[in-house]
Protein backbone atom coordinates (compact mmCIF):
# COMPACT_ATOMS: atom_id res chain seq x y z
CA UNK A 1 0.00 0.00 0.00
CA UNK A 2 2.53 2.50 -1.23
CA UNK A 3 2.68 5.66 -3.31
CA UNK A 4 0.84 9.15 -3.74
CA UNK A 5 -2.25 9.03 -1.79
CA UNK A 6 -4.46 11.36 0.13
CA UNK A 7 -5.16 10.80 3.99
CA UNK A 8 -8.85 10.22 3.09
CA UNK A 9 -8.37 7.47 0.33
CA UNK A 10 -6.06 6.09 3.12
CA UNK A 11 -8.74 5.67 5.74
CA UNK A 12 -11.40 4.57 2.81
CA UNK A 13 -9.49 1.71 1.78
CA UNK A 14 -7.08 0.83 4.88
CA UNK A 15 -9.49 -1.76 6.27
CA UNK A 16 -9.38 -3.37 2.94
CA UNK A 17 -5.74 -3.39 2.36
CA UNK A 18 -5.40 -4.95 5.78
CA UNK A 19 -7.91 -7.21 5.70
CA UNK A 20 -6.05 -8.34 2.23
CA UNK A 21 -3.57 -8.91 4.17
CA UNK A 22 -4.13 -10.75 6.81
CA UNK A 23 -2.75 -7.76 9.24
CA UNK A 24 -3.43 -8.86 12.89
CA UNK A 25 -1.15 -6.07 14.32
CA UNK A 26 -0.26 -2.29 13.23
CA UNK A 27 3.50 -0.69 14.71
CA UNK A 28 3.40 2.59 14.71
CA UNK A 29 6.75 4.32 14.51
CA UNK A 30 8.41 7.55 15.50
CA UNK A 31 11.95 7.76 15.67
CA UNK A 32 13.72 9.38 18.66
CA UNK A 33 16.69 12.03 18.14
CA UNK A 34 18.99 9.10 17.89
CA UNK A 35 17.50 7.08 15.52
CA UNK A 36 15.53 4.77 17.79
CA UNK A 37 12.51 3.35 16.94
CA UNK A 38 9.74 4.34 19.35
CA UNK A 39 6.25 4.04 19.38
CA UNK A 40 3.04 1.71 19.78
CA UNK A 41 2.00 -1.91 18.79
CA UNK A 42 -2.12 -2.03 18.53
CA UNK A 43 -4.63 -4.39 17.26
CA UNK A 44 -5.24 -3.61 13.45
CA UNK A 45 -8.70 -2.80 13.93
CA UNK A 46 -8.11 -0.39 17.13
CA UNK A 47 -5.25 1.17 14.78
CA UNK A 48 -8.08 2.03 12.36
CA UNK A 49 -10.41 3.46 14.91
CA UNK A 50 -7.55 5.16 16.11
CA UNK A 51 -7.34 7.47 13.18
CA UNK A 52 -10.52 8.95 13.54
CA UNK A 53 -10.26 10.07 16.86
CA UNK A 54 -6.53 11.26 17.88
CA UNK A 55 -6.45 8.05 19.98
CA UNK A 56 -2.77 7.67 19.20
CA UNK A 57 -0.96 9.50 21.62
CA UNK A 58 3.11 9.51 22.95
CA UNK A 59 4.40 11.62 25.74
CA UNK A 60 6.34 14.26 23.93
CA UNK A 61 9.40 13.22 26.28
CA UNK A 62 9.50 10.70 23.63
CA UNK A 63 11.61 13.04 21.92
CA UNK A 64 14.15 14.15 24.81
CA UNK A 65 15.16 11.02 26.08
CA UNK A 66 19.03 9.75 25.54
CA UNK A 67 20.41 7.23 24.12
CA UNK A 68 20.85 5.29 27.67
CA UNK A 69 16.93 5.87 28.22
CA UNK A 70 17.38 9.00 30.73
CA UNK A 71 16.81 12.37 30.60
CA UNK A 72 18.31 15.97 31.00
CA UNK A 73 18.27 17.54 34.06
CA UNK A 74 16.44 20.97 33.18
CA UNK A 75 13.19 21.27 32.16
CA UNK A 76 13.85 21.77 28.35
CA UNK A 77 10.36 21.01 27.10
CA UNK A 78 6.67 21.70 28.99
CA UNK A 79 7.12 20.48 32.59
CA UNK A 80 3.24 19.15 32.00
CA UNK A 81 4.73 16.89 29.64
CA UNK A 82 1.87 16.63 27.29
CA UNK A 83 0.88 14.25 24.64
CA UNK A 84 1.59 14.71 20.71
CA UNK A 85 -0.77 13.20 18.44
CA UNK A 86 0.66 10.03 16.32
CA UNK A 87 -0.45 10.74 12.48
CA UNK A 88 0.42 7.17 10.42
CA UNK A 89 2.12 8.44 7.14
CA UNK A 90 -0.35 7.32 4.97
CA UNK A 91 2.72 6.20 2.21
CA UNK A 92 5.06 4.56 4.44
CA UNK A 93 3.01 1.58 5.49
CA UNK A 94 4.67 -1.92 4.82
CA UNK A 95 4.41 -5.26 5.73
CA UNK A 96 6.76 -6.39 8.18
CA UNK A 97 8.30 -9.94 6.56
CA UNK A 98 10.21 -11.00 9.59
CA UNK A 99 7.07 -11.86 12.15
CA UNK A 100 5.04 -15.39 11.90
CA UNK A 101 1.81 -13.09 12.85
CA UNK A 102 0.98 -10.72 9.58
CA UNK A 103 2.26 -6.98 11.15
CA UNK A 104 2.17 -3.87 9.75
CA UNK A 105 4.54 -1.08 10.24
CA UNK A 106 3.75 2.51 9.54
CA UNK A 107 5.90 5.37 10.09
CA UNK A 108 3.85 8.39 11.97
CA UNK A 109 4.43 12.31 11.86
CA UNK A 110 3.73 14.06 15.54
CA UNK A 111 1.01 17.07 16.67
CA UNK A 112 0.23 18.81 19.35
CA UNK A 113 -3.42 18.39 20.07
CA UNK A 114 -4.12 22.23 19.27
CA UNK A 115 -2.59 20.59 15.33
CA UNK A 116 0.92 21.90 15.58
CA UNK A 117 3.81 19.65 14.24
CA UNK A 118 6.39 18.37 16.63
CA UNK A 119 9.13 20.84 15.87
CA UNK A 120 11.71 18.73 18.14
CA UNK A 121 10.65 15.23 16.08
CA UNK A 122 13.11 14.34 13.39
CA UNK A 123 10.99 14.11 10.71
CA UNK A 124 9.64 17.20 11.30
CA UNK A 125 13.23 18.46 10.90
CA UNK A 126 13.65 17.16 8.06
CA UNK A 127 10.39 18.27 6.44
CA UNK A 128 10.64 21.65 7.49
CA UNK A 129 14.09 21.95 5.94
CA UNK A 130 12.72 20.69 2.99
CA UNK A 131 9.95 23.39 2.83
CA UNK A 132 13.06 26.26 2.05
CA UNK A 133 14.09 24.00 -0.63
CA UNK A 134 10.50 23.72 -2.11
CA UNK A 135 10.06 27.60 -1.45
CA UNK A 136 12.41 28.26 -3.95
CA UNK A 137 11.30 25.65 -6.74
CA UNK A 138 14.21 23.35 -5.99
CA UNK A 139 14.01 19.81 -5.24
CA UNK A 140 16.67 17.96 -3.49
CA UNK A 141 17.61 14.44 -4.27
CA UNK A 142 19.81 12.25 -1.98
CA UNK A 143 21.35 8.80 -1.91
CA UNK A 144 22.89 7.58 1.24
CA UNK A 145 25.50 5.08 1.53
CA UNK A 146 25.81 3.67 4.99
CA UNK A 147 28.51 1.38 6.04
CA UNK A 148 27.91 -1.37 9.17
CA UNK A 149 29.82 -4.01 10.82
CA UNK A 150 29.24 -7.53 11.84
CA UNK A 151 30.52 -8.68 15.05
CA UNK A 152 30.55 -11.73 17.24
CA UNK A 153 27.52 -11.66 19.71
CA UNK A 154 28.67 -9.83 22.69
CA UNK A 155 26.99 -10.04 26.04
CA UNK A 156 29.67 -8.54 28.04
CA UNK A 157 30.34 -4.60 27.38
CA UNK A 158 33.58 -4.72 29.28
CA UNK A 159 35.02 -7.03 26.20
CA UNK A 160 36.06 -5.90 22.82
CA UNK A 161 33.54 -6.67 19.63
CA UNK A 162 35.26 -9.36 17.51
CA UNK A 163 34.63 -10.33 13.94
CA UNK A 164 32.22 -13.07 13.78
CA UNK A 165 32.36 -16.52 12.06
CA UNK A 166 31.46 -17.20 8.30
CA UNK A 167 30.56 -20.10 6.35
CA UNK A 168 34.15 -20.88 6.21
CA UNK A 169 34.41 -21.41 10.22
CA UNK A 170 36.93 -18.92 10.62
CA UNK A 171 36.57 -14.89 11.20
CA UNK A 172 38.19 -12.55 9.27
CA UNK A 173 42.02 -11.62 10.84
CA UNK A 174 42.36 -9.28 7.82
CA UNK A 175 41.45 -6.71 5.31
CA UNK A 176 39.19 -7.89 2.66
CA UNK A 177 37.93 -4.79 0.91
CA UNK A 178 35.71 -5.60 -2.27
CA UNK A 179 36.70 -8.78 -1.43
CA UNK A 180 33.44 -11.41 -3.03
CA UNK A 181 34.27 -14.36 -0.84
CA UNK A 182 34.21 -12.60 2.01
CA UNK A 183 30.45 -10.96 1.75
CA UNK A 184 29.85 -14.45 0.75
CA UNK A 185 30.87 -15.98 4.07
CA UNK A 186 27.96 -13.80 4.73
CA UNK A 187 25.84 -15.48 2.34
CA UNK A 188 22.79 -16.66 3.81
CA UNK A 189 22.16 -13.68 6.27
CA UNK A 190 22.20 -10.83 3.49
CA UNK A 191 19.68 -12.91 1.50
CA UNK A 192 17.47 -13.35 4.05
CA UNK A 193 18.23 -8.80 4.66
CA UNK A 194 17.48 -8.20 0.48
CA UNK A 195 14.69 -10.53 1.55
CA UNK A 196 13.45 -8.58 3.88
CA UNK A 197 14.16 -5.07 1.62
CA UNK A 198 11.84 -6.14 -1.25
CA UNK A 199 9.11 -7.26 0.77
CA UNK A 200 9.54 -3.18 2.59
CA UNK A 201 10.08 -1.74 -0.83
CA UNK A 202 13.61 -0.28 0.57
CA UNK A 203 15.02 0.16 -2.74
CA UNK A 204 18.77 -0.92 -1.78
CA UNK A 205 21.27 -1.00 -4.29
CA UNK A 206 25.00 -2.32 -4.07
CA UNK A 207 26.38 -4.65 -1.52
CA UNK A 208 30.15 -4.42 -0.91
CA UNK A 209 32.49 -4.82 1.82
CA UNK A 210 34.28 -2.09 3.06
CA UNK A 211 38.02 -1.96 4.84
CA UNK A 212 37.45 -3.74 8.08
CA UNK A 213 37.13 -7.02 9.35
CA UNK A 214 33.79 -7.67 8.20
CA UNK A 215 32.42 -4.61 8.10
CA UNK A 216 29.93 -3.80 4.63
CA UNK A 217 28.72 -0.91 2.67
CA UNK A 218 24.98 -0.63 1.27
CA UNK A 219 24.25 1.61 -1.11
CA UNK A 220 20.61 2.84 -1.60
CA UNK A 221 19.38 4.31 -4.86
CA UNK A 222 18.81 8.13 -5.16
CA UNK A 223 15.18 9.88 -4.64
CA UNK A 224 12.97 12.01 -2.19
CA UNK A 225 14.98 13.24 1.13
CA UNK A 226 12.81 11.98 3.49
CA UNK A 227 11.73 8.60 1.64
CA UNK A 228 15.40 8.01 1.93
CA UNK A 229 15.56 8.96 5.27
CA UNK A 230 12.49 6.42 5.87
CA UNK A 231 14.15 3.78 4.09
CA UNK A 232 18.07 4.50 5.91
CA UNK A 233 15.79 4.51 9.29
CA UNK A 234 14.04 1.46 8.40
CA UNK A 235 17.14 -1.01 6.81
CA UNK A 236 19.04 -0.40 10.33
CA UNK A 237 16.31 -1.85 11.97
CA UNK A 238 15.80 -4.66 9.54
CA UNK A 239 19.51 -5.42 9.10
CA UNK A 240 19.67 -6.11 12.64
CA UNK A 241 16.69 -8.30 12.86
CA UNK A 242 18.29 -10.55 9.70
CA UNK A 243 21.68 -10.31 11.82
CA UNK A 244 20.30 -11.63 15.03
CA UNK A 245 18.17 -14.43 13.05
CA UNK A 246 22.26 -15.97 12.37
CA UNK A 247 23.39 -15.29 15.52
CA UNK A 248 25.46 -12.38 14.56
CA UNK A 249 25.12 -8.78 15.78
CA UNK A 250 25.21 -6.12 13.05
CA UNK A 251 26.25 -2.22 14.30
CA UNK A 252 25.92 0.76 13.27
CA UNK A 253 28.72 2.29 15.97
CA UNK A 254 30.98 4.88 14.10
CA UNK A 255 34.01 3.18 15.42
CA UNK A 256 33.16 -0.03 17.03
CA UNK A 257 36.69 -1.53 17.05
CA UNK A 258 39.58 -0.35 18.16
CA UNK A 259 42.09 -1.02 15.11
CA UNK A 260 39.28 -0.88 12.22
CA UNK A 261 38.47 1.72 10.16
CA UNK A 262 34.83 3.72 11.06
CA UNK A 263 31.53 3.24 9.15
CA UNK A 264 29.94 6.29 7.70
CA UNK A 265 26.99 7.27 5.91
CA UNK A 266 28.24 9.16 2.92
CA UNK A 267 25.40 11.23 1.62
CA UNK A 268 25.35 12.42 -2.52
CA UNK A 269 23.36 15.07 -2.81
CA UNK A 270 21.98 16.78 -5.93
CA UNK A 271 19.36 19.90 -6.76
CA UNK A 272 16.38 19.47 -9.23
CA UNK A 273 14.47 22.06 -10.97
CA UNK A 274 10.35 20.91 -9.15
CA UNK A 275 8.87 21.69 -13.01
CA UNK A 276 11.72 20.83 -15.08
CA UNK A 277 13.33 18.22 -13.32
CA UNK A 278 16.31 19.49 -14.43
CA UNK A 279 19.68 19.37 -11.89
CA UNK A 280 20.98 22.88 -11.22
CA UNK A 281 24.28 21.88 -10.15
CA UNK A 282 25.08 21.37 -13.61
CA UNK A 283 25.16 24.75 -16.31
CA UNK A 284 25.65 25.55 -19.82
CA UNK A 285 27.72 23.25 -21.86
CA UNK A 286 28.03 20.67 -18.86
CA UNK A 287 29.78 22.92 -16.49
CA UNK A 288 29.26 23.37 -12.60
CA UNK A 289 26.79 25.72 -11.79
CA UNK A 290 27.06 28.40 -9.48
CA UNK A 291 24.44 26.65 -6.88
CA UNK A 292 26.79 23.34 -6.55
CA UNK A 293 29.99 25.65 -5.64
CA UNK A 294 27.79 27.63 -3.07
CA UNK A 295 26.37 24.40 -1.91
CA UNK A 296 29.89 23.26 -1.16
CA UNK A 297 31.00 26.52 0.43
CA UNK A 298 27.82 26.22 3.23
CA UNK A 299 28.96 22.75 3.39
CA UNK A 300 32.32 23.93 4.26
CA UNK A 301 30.89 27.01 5.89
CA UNK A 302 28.78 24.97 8.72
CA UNK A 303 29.40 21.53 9.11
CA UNK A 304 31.59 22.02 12.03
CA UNK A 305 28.62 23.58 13.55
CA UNK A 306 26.07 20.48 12.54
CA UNK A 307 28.38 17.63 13.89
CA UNK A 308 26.16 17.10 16.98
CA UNK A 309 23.69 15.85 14.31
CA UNK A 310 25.71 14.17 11.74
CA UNK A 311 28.43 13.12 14.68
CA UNK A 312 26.16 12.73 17.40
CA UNK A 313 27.93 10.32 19.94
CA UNK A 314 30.72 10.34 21.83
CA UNK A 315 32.19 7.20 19.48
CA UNK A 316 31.30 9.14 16.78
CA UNK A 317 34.65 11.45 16.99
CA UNK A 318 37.07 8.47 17.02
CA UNK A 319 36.28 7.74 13.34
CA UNK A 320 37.30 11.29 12.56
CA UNK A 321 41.04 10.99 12.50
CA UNK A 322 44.09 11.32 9.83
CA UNK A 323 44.29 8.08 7.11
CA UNK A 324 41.30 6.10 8.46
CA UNK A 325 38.88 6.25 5.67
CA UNK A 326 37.12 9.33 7.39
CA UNK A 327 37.88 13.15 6.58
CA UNK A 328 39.13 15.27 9.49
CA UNK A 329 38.48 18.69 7.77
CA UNK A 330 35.82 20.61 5.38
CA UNK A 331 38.27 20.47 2.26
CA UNK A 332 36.36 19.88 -1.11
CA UNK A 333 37.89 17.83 -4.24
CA UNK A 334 37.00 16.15 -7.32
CA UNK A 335 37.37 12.48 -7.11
CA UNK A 336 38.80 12.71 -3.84
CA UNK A 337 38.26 10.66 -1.02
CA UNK A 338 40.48 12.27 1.72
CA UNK A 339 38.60 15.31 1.31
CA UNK A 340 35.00 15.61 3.92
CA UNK A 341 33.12 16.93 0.28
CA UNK A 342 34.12 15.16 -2.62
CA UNK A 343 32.74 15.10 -6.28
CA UNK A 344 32.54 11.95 -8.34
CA UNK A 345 32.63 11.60 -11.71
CA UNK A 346 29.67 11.63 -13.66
CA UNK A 347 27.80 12.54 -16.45
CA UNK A 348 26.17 16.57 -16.26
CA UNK A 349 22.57 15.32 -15.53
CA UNK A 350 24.38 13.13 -11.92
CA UNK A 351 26.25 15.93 -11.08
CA UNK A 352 25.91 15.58 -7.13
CA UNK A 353 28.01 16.37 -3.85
CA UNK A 354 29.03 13.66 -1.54
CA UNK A 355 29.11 14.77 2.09
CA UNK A 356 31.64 12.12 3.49
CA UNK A 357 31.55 13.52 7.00
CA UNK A 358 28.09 11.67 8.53
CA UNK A 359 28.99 8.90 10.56
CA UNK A 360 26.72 5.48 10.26
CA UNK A 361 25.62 6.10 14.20
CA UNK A 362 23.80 9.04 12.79
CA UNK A 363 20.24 9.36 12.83
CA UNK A 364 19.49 9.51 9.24
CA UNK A 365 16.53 12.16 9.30
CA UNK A 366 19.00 14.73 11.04
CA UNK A 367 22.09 14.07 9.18
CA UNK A 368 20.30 14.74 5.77
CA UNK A 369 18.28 17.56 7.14
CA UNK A 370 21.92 18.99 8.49
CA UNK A 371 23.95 18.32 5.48
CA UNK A 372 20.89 20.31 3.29
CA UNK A 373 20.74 22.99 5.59
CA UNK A 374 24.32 23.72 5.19
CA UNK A 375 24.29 23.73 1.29
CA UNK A 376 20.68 26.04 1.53
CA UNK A 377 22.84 28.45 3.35
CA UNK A 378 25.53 28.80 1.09
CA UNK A 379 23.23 29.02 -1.88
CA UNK A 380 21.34 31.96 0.14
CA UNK A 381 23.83 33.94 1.25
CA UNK A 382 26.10 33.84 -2.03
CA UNK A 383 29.32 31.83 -1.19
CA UNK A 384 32.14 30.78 -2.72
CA UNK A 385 34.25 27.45 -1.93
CA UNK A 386 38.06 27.34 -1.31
CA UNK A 387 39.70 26.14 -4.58
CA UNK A 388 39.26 21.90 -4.98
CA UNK A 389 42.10 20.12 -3.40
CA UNK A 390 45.04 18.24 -5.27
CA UNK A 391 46.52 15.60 -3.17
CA UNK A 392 45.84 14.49 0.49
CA UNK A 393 43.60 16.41 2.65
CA UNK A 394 45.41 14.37 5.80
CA UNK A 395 48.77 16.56 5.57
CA UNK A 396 45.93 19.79 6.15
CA UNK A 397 44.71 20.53 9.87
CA UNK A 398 41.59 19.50 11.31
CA UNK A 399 38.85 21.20 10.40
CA UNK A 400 36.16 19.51 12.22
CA UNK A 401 35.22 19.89 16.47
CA UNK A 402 37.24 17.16 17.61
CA UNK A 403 35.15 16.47 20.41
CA UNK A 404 31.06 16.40 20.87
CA UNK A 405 30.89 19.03 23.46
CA UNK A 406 33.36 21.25 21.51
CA UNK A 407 30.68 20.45 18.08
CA UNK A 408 27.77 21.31 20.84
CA UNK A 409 29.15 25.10 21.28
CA UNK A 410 29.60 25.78 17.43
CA UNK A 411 25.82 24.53 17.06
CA UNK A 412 24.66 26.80 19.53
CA UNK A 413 26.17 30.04 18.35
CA UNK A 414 25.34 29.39 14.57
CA UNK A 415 22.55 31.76 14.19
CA UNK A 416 21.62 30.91 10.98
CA UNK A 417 21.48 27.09 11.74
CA UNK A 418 19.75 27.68 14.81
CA UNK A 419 17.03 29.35 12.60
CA UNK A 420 16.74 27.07 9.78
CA UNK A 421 16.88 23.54 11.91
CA UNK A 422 14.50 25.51 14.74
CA UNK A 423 15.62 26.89 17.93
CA UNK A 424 13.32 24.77 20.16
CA UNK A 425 14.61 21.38 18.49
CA UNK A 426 18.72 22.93 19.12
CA UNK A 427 17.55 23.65 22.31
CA UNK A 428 16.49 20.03 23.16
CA UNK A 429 19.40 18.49 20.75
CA UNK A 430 22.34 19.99 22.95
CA UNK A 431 20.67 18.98 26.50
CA UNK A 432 20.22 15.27 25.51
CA UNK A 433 23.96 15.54 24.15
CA UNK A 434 25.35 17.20 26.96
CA UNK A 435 23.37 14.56 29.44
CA UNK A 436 24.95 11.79 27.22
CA UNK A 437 28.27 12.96 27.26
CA UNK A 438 27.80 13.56 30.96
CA UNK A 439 27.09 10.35 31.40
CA UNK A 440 29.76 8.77 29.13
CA UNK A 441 32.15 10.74 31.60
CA UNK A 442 31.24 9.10 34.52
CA UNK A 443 32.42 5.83 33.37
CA UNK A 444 35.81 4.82 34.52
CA UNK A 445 37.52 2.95 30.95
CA UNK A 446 39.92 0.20 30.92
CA UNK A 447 42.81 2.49 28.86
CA UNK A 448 42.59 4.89 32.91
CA UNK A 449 43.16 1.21 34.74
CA UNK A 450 45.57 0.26 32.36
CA UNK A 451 47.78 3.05 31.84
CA UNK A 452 46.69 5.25 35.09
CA UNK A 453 46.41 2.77 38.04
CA UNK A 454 50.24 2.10 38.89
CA UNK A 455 51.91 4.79 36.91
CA UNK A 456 50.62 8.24 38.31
C-alpha cells in the first residue's frame, strides 16, 4: 500500500488493504533524536479506529530522552509533559516480513493536540528543511551510503567486539575490501536482509564490503529526502533483525573496534528544478553551476557547527582521525576521497556532492536535514568554496570539532542554523547531548586502569 495518496483514500481503503492482508497487528513508529525506533503496537482494527479520533498519543518526552533511556536535568520542554498526536504516514506503510503473525509497520508524523507539528521530532526536521528548498522551486535528491559491521555476539560490554564466524568457520584476521568471498561468508544472512528489503520496498542498491574485518557498505538508490531517510531509518532496523536471526550482531557504531576503520553514511546530494526536473548543479555546456559551488562553500561554511547531528555520539569522533577512511576537515575535491566533500565523476545530468563527513551512528533524518541545511545556506547567502584540493587532505589541519561538546558550542552560536533547523529542536538536541556525554564521563575505561592505576 505505497505511493501518492491522500489521507482520506487512506482511511477509505485501509481496512481493505489490511484485511487483504491478513494484518493482525499495526506498529506505529516515530523515531527518537537518535534514531531509535519508538512508538506503539495495537490491534489492526483499534489502529483504524484510532485514526478517527486522535487516539494515538506519545508523551512528547519521547523526543528528549538519551540514548541510555534517561533524561536531561532541566526542564527543556513543557514540565506538564503533554501528549503529541501520532499521524500514520499514509505512504510509508509496509508489511513487516520478519514476524510469523501478519504486522504492519507505519511510520507516523507528531502534533500537538491544538494541530501543531512536533518541531523537536526528526521528521519534522527534516520536512521543514525541505519546505526552504521547495520555497524556492528546488528539489533535493539524496542517496545515502551507509557502512555497518558484523561482530561476534557480545553479552559482556567490558570485552572488545570481535569479527564473527562465516561459512568458512573462521573470522576474518584481515582486510578484505571488495573482497566477493568474504560478503559471501555472509551469504545466507544478506539474503534473508534483500529478503526482507523487497518485501519493505527499501530500494537498496549495491552490496560491498568495506576496509574492516567484516564490516559492509549498502548503497541505496537516489530519490525524495525523506523517503530516503524512511528507508536509511528502516534497513538499520531490519539489518539487525536478519543479523540476530544468524546469531550475529550487526552495528551501526561509528568506530566499534579499536584497530578498524569507522563506518559512515556518505550522503550524494543533488538539486532538481520541481517543473523541469532538471539538476541545477550542472550549467551551460556541462559545467558546474554556481548553486553546486555555493552548496559546497555552506557545506564547508557549517558543518563544524552540525556535527552534533551528523556526529552525534561520543564514538562518533574516534572515526574522525588522519588516514582512516574518514575526513578530518571541510576540504572539497573532485574524485577525492580524503577530502570531507568530494565530487565523483559523472555525467552533467548526476552531477551531485558527496558529504563524506556523517557517521553510520547518525540518525538519518537529522544528518540529511543537516547536510541540506548547510548547502541552503551557502546558496542563500552567495558563497564561494576554497579552490578543490590536489593531493591528500590528511597533511591539512583539522577542520572539524574534535570532540562532541566542543561540536555542541559551534551549534549553539550558529545563528543561521539555529534558525533554519528551529531553535526549540537545538535547544532540546544539545541537552540530551550534553546529558549523554555527561554520562559517558562518569564511566571509569579500561585504557585509565591500564595506563593510570600504577603509573601516576
Amino acid at each position: 500500500m505505497r505511493g501518492s495518496l491522500s489521507f482520506g483514500w487512506f482511511m477509505d481503503s485501509l481496512a481493505d488493504w489490511l484485511k487483504a492482508n491478513a494484518i493482525t497487528e499495526i506498529e506505529c513508529l516515530v523515531p527518537d533524536l537518535s534514531g531509535v525506533a519508538r512508538g506503539k503496537i495495537l490491534p489492526a482494527d483499534k489502529f483504524v479506529r484510532s485514526l478517527t479520533s486522535h487516539g494515538l498519543r506519545l508523551p512528547e518526552p519521547v523526543f528528549t530522552q538519551t540514548v541510555t533511556g534517561e533524561y536531561p536535568d532541566e526542564d527543556i520542554t513543557d514540565e506538564a509533559m503533554p501528549d503529541v498526536w501520532m499521524k500514520p504516514d499514509e505512504n510509508s506503510i509496509r508489511k513487516v516480513p520478519w514476524y510469523v503473525d501478519a504486522t504492519a509497520q507505519v511510520l507516523c508524523d507528531c502534533y500537538y493536540l491544538d494541530g501543531r507539528p512536533c518541531d523537536i521530532a526528526p521528521r519534522y526536521v527534516l520536512r521543514r528543511v525541505l519546505q526552504r528548498f521547495a520555497d524556492k522551486g528546488w528539489a533535493p535528491v539524496v542517496a545515502p551510503e551507509l557502512e555497518f559491521f558484523l561482530v561476534k555476539i557480545n553479552h559482556d560490554p567490558d570485552y572488545p567486539l570481535e569479527p564473527p564466524v562465516g561459512r568458512s568457520g573462521r573470522p576474518e584476521t584481515g582486510r578484505q575490501a571488495f573482497g566477493i568471498d568474504a560478503v559471501n561468508e555472509f551469504d545466507p544472512l544478506f539474503e534473508e536482509m534483500y529478503d526482507f528489503c523487497e518485501a519493505q520496498e527499501i530500494d537498496i542498491d549495491t552490496l560491498t564490503h568495506e576496509a574492516g574485518a567484516a564490516q559492509m557498505e549498502i548503497n541505496f538508490n537516489h530519490g525524495n529526502p525523506l523517503d530516503l531517510a524512511d528507508q536509511t531509518f528502516l534497513f538499520k532496523r531490519t539489518v539487525r533483525e536478519a543479523a540476530i536471526r544468524h546469531k550475529v550482531y550487526a552495528t551501526f557504531m561509528a568506530k566499534p573496534m579499536q584497530r578498524e576503520p569507522g563506518s559512515a553514511m556518505h550522503i550524494h546530494q543533488s538539486l532538481t528544478d520541481v517543473e523541469t526536473g532538471r539538476n541545477l548543479f550542472v550549467g551551460e555546456g556541462g559545467a558546474s553551476s554556481e548553486l553546486l559551488y555555493g552548496f559546497i562553500a555552506g557545506l564547508q561554511k557549517y558543518l563544524p557547527a552540525v556535527m552534533p547531528l551528523i556526529a552525534p555520539n561520543v564514538n562518533s569522533y574516534r572515526r574522525l582521525i588522519r588516514h582512516s577512511d574518514a575526513p578530518i576537515n571541510v576540504d572539497w575535491g573532485y574524485e577525492n576521497r580524503t577530502c570531507g566533500l568530494r565530487v565523483p565523476h559523472s555525467e552533467p545530468d548526476a552531477r551531485r556532492i558527496e558529504n563524506r563527513v556523517p557517521g553510520a551512528d547518525a540518525n538519518p533524518y537529522l544528518a540529511i536535514a543537516a547536510s541540506l541545511a548547510c548547502g541552503y545556506l551557502g546558496m542563500m547567502e552567495g558563497l564561494t568554496p576554497t579552490e578543490p584540493l590536489r593531493g591528500s587532505a590528511y597533511v591539512r589541519a583539522h577542520g572539524l570539532p574534535r570532540h562532541l561538546p566542543d561540536a555542541l558550542s559551534q551549534l549553539a552560536d550558529c545563528d543561521p542554523l539555529v534558525e533554519l533547523l528551529g531553535e526549540r529542536f537545538v535547544k532540546v538536541l544539545i541537552a540530551v547531548k550534553e546529558a549523554e556525554y555527561d554520562a559517558y564521563s562518569s564511566v571509569i575505561s579500561s585504557w585509565e586502569r591500564e595506563c593510570l592505576l600504577l603509573n601516576v
